[in-house]
Protein backbone atom coordinates (compact mmCIF):
# COMPACT_ATOMS: atom_id res chain seq x y z
CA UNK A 1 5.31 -6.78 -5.51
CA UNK A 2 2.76 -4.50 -3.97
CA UNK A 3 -1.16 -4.35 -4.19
CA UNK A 4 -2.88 -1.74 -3.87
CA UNK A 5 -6.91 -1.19 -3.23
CA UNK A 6 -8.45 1.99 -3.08
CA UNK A 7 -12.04 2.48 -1.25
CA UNK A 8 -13.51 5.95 0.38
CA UNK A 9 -15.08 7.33 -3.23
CA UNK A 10 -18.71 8.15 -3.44
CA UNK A 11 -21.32 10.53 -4.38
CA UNK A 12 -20.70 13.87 -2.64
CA UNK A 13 -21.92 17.21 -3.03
CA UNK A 14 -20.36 20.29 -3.99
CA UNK A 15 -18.50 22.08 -0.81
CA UNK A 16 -18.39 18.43 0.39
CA UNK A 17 -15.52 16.33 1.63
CA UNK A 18 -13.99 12.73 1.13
CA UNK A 19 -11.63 10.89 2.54
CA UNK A 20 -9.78 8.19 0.35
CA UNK A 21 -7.72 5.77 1.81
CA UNK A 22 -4.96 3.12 0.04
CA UNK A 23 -4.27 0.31 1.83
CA UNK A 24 -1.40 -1.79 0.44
CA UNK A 25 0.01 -5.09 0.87
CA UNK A 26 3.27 -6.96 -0.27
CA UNK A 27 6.60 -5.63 0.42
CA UNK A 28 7.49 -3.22 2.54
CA UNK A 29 4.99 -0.40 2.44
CA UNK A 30 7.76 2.30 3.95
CA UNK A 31 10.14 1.71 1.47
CA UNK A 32 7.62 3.58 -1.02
CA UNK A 33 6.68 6.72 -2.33
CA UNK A 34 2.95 6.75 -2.62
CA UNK A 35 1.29 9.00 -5.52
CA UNK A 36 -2.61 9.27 -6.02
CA UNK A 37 -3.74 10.78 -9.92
CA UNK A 38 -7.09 10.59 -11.05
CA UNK A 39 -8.60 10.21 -14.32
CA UNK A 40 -12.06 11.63 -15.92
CA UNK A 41 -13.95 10.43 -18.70
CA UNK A 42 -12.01 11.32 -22.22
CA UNK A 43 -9.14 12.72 -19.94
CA UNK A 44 -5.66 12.01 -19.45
CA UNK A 45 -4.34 10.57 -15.85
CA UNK A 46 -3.45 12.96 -13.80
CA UNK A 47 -1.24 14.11 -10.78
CA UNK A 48 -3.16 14.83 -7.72
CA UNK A 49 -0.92 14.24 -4.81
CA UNK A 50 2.33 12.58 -3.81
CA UNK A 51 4.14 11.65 -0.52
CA UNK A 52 7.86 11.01 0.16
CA UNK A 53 9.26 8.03 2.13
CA UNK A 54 8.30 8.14 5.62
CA UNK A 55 5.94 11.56 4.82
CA UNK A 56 8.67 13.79 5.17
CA UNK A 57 7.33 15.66 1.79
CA UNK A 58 4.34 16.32 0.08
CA UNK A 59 3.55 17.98 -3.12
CA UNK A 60 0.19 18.98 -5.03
CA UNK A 61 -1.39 19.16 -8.53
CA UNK A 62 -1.27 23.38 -8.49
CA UNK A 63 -1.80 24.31 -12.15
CA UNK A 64 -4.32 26.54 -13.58
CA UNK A 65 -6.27 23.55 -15.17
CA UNK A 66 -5.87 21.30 -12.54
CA UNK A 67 -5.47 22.35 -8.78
CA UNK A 68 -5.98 21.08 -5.25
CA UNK A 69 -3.05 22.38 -3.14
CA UNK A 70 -4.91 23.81 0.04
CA UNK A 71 -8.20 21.81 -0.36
CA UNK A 72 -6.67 18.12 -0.73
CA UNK A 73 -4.62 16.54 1.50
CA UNK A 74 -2.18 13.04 1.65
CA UNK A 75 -0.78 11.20 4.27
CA UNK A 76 0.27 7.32 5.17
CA UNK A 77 0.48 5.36 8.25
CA UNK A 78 2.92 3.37 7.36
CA UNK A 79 2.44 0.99 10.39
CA UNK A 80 -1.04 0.35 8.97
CA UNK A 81 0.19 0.18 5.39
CA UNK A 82 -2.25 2.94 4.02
CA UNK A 83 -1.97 6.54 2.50
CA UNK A 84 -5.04 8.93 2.56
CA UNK A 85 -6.13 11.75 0.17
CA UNK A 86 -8.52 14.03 2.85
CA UNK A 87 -10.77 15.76 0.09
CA UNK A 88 -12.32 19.05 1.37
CA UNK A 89 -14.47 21.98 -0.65
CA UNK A 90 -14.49 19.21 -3.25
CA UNK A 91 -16.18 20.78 -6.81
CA UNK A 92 -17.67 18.92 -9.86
CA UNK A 93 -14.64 19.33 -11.75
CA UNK A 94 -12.94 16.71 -8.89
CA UNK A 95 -15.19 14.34 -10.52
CA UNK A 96 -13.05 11.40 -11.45
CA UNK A 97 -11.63 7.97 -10.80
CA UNK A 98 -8.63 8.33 -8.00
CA UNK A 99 -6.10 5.78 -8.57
CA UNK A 100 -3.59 5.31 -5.43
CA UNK A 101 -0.15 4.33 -6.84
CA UNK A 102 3.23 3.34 -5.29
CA UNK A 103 6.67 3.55 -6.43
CA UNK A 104 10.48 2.34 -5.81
CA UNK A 105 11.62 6.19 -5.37
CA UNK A 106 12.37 7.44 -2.40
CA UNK A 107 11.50 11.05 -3.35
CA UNK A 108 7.90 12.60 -4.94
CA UNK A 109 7.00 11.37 -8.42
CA UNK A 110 4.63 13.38 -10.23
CA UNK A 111 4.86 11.16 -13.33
CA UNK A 112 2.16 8.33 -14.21
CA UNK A 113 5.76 6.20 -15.99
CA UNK A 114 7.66 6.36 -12.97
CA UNK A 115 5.34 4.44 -10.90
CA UNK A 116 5.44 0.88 -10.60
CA UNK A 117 2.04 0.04 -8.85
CA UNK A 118 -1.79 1.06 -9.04
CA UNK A 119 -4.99 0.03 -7.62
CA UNK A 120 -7.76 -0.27 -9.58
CA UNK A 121 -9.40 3.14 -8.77
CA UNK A 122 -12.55 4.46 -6.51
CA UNK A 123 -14.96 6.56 -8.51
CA UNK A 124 -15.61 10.21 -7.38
CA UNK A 125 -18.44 11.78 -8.32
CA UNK A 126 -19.17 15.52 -6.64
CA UNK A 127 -22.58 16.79 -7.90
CA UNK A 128 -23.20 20.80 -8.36
């Protein structure tokens, strides 16, 4: 079992940054790949950003409708049991809840039903 507990969200203006962190406790935190999605209001979950075991890989939410390759960035520290999602030339359309979420694969999961933990979420909200 892992927990998970998101904190870093706030009220930020447009061209802003944030930095979200995940800090995790339970079983081993290394053995994980670490995912964060975020949800808005009437939306779908989505894929934001994902991390491999040990950080080896990354991978981005880069679709038309949805992308933040080149402004968001995630990493762990897996000696302090915590990923980060550095948010930079955030825009009101980043307005969301970010949920951190961890699963059993070793490799990036893009996929909400392949993960086997979440935290409860940090609101985002970037004003225009």
């Amino acid at each position: 079992q892992v927990q998970l507990v998101e904190s870093g969200g706030g009220l930020v203006q447009a061209g802003g940054s944030l930095r979200l962190s995940c800090a995790a406790s339970g079983r081993t935190f290394s053995n994980y790949a670490m995912g964060w999605f975020r949800q808005a209001p009437g939306k779908e979950r989505e894929f934001v950003a994902a991390i491999s075991w040990f950080g080896g890989r990354t991978n981005y939410a880069n679709s038309v409708a949805n992308s933040v390759k080149g402004r968001f960035t995630i990493s762990r520290d897996d000696a302090k049991k915590t990923v980060y999602l550095q948010m930079n030339s955030l825009k009101p359309e980043d307005t969301a809840v970010y949920y951190c979420a961890a699963t059993e694969s070793a490799s990036i999961v893009v996929v909400t039903t392949r993960y086997h933990f979440w935290g409860q979420g940090t609101q985002v909200t970037v004003s225009s």
